[in-house]
Protein backbone atom coordinates (compact mmCIF):
# COMPACT_ATOMS: atom_id res chain seq x y z
CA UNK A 1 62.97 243.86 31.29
CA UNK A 2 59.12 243.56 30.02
CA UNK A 3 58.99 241.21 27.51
CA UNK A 4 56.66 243.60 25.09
CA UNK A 5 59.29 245.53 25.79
CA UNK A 6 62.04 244.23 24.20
CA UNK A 7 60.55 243.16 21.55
CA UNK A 8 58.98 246.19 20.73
CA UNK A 9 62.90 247.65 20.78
CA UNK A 10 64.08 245.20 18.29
CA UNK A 11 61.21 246.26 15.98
CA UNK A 12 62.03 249.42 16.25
CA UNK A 13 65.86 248.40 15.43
CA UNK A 14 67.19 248.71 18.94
CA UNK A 15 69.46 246.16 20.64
CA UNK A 16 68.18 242.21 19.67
CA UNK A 17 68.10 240.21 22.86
CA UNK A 18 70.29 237.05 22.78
CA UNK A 19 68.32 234.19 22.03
CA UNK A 20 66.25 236.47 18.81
CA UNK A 21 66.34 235.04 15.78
CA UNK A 22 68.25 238.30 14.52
CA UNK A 23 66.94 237.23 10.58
CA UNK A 24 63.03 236.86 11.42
CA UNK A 25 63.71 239.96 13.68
CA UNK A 26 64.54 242.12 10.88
CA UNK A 27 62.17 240.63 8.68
CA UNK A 28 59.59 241.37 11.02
CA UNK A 29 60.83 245.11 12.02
CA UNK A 30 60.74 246.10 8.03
CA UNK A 31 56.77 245.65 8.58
CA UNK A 32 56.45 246.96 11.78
CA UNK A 33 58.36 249.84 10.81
CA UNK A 34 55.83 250.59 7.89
CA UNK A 35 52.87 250.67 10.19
CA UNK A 36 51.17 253.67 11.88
CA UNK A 37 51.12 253.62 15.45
CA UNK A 38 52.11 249.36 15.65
CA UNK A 39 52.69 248.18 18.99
CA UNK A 40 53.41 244.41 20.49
CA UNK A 41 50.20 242.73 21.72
CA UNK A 42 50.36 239.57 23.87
CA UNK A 43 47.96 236.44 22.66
CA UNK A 44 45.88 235.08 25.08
CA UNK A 45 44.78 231.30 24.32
CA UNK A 46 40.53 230.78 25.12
CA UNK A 47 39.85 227.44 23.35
CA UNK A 48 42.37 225.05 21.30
CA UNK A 49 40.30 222.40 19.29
CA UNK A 50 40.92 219.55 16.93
CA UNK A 51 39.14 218.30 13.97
CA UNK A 52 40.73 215.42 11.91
CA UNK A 53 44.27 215.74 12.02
CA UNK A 54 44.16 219.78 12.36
CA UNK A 55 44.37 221.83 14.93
CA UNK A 56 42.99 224.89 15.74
CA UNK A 57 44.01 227.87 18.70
CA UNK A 58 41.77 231.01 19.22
CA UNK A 59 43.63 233.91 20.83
CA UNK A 60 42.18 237.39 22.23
CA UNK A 61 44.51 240.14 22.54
CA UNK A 62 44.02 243.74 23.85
CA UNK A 63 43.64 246.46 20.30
CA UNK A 64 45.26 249.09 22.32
CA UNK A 65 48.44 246.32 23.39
CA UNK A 66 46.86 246.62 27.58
CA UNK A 67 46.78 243.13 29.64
CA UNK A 68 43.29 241.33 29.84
CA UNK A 69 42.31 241.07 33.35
CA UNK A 70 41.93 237.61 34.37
CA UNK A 71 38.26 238.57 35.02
CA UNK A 72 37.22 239.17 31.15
CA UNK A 73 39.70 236.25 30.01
CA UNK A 74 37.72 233.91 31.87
CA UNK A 75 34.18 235.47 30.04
CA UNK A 76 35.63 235.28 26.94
CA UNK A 77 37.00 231.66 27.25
CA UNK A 78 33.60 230.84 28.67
CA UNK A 79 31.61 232.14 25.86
CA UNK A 80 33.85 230.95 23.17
CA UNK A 81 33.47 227.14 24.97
CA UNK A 82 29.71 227.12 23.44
CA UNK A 83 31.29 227.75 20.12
CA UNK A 84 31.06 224.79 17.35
CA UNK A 85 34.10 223.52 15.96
CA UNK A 86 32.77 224.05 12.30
CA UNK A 87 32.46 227.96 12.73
CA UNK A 88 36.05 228.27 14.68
CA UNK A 89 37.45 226.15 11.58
CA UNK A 90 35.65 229.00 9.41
CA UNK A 91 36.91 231.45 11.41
CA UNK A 92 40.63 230.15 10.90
CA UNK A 93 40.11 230.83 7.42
CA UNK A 94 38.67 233.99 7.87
CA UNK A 95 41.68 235.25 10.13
CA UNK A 96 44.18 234.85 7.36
CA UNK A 97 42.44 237.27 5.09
CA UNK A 98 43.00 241.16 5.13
CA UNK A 99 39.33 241.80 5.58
CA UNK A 100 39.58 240.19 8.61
CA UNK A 101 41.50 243.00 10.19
CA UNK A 102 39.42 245.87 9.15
CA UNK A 103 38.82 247.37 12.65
CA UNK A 104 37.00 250.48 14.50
CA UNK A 105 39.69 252.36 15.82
CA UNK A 106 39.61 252.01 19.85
CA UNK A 107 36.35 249.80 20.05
CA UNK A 108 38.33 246.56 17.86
CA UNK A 109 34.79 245.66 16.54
CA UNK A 110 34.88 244.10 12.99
CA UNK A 111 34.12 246.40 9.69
CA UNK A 112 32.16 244.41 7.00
CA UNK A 113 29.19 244.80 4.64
CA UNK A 114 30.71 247.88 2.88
CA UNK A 115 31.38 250.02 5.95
CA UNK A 116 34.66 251.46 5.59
CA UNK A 117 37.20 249.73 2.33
CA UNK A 118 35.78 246.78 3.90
CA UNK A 119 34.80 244.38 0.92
CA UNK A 120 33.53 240.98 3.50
CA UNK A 121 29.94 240.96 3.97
CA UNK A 122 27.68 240.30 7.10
CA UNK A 123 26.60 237.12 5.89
CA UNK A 124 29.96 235.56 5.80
CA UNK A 125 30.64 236.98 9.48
CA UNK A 126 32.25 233.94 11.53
CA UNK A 127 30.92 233.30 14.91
CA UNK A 128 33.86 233.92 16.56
CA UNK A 129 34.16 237.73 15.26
CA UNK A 130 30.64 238.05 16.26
CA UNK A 131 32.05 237.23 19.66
CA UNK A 132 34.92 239.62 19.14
CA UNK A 133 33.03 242.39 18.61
CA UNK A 134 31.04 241.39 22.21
CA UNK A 135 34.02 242.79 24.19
CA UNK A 136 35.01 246.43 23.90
CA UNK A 137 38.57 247.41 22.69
CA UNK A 138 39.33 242.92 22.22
CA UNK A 139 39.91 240.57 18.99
CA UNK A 140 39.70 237.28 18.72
CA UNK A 141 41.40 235.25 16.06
CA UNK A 142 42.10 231.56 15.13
CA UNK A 143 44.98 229.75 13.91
CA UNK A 144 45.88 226.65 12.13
CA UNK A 145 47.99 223.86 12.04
CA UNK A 146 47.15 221.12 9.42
CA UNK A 147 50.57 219.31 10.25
CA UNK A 148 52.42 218.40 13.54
CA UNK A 149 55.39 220.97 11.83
CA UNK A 150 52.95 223.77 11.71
CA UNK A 151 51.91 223.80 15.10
CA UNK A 152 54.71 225.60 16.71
CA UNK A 153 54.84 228.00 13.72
CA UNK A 154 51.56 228.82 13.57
CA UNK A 155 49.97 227.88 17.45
CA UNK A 156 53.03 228.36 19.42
CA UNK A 157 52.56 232.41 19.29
CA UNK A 158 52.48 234.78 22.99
CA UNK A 159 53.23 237.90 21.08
CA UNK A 160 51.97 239.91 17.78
CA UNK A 161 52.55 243.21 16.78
CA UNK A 162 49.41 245.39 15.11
CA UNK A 163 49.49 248.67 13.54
CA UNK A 164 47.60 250.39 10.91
CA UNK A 165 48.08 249.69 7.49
CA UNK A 166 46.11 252.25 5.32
CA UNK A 167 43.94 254.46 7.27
CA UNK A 168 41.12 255.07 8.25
CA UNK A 169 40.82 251.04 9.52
CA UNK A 170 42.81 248.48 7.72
CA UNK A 171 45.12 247.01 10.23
CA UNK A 172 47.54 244.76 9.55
CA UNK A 173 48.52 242.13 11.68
CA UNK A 174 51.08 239.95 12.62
CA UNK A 175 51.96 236.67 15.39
CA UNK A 176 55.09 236.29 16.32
CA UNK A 177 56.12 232.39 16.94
CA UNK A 178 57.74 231.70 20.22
CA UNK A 179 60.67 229.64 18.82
CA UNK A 180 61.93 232.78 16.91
CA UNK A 181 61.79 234.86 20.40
CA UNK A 182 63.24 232.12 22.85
CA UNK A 183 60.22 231.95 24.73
CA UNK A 184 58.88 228.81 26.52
CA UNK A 185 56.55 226.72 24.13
CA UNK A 186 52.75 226.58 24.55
CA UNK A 187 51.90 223.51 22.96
CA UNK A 188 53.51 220.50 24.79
CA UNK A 189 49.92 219.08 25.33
CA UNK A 190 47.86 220.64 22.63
CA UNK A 191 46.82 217.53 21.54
CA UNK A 192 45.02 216.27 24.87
CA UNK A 193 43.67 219.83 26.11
CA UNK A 194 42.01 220.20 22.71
CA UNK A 195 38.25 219.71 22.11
CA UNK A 196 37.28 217.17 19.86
CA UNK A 197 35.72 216.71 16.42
CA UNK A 198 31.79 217.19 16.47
CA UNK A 199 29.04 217.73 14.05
CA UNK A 200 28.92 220.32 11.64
CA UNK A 201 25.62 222.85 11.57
CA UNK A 202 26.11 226.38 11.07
CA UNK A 203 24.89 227.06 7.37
CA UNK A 204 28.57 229.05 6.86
CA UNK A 205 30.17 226.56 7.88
CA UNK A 206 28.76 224.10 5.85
CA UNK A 207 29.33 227.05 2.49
CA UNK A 208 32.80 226.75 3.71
CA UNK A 209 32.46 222.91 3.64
CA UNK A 210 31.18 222.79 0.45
CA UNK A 211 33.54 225.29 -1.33
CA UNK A 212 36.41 223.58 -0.05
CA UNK A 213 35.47 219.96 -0.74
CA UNK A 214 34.82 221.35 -4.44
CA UNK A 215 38.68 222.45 -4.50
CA UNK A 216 39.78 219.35 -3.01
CA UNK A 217 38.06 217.40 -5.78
CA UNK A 218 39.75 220.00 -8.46
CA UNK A 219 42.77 219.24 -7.35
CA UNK A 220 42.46 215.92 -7.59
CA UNK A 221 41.64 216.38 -11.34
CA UNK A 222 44.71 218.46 -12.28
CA UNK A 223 47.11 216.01 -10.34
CA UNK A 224 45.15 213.09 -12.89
CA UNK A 225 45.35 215.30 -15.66
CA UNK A 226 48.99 216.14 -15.01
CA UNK A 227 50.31 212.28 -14.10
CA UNK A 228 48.65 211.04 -17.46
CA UNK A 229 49.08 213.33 -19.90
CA UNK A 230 52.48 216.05 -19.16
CA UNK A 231 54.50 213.69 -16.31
């Protein structure tokens, strides 16, 4: 049976295929059962990268849950290999907000800058939706794995499920790891396909930089602030 398939059954609260982790399964069906119109996509991997000791994985997937030809999945991973590692890091951070998945019903392309409920503006656009929004009916997103224990958590994904959320264009999306689905992993050799660490430019990248490095330094303070005076 199709893969998409049988997962899509489960969701629905079908038959769970042996080898399903029955408990994220149901999890995962109360959500997909909330959505309008959800349906199983299948993640496409078009650049894996590292940067310290993180890694990164950008997926495409189809909006309407259709195969990508091998035709446009080679375009895509070609365009998204001129991409810099800063603004695919951005985009990572990006992906896991819900503005992210504010979408044009059909067409996949990114809502911001007050179209629609959408609250992100242009300006803080990664260059990886601007890519996104390149393709008709695609969407790109990237994950991340800080630790060795996220990767197949958070990388090791060949399935999603998408729906709407509240209409008319906030979607809400989901990956599915492979571990909880029995599927073969993805990320044996991660580590040596991925491209390296390289110079940061983009100006939102380095607002993302800067923002973060400011957190890292409050945290810092607290844990000081906690060891010496309430330990």
């Amino acid at each position: 049976m199709n893969e998409i398939k049988m997962i899509t059954e489960a969701l629905q609260g079908s038959e769970i295929q042996a080898g399903y982790d029955a408990g994220k399964i149901k999890k995962w069906a109360k959500t997909f059962q909330e959505l309008k119109n959800p349906r199983v996509v299948k993640l496409y991997p078009v650049r894996d990268t590292r940067y310290d000791d993180s890694l990164y994985r950008t997926f495409a997937f189809s909006l309407d849950g259709k195969d990508i030809d091998e035709q446009l999945l080679t375009q895509i991973k070609e365009v998204m290999s001129q991409v810099e590692i800063g603004d695919i890091r951005y985009d990572s951070v990006q992906s896991a907000g819900f503005d992210y998945y504010y979408l044009e019903e059909g067409t996949g392309k990114h809502i911001t800058d007050g179209r629609g409920k959408s609250t992100m503006k242009d300006e803080d656009r990664s260059g990886v939706m601007n890519i996104s929004d390149m393709f008709d009916g695609i969407v790109l997103y990237t994950g991340c794995a800080h630790f060795n224990s996220d990767i197949k958590k958070e990388l090791d994904c060949s399935y999603a499920f998408i729906g709407m959320e509240k209409e008319p264009d906030e979607y809400k999306f989901v990956a599915m790891a492979n571990k909880f689905l029995k599927l073969p992993s993805t990320v044996e050799t991660i580590w040596e396909q991925a491209s390296g660490d390289e110079e940061e430019t983009n100006p939102v990248v380095k607002k993302y930089q800067s923002v973060m490095q400011i957190l890292t330094y409050v945290l810092i303070a607290a844990a000081i602030i906690w060891y010496f005076f309430f330990r």
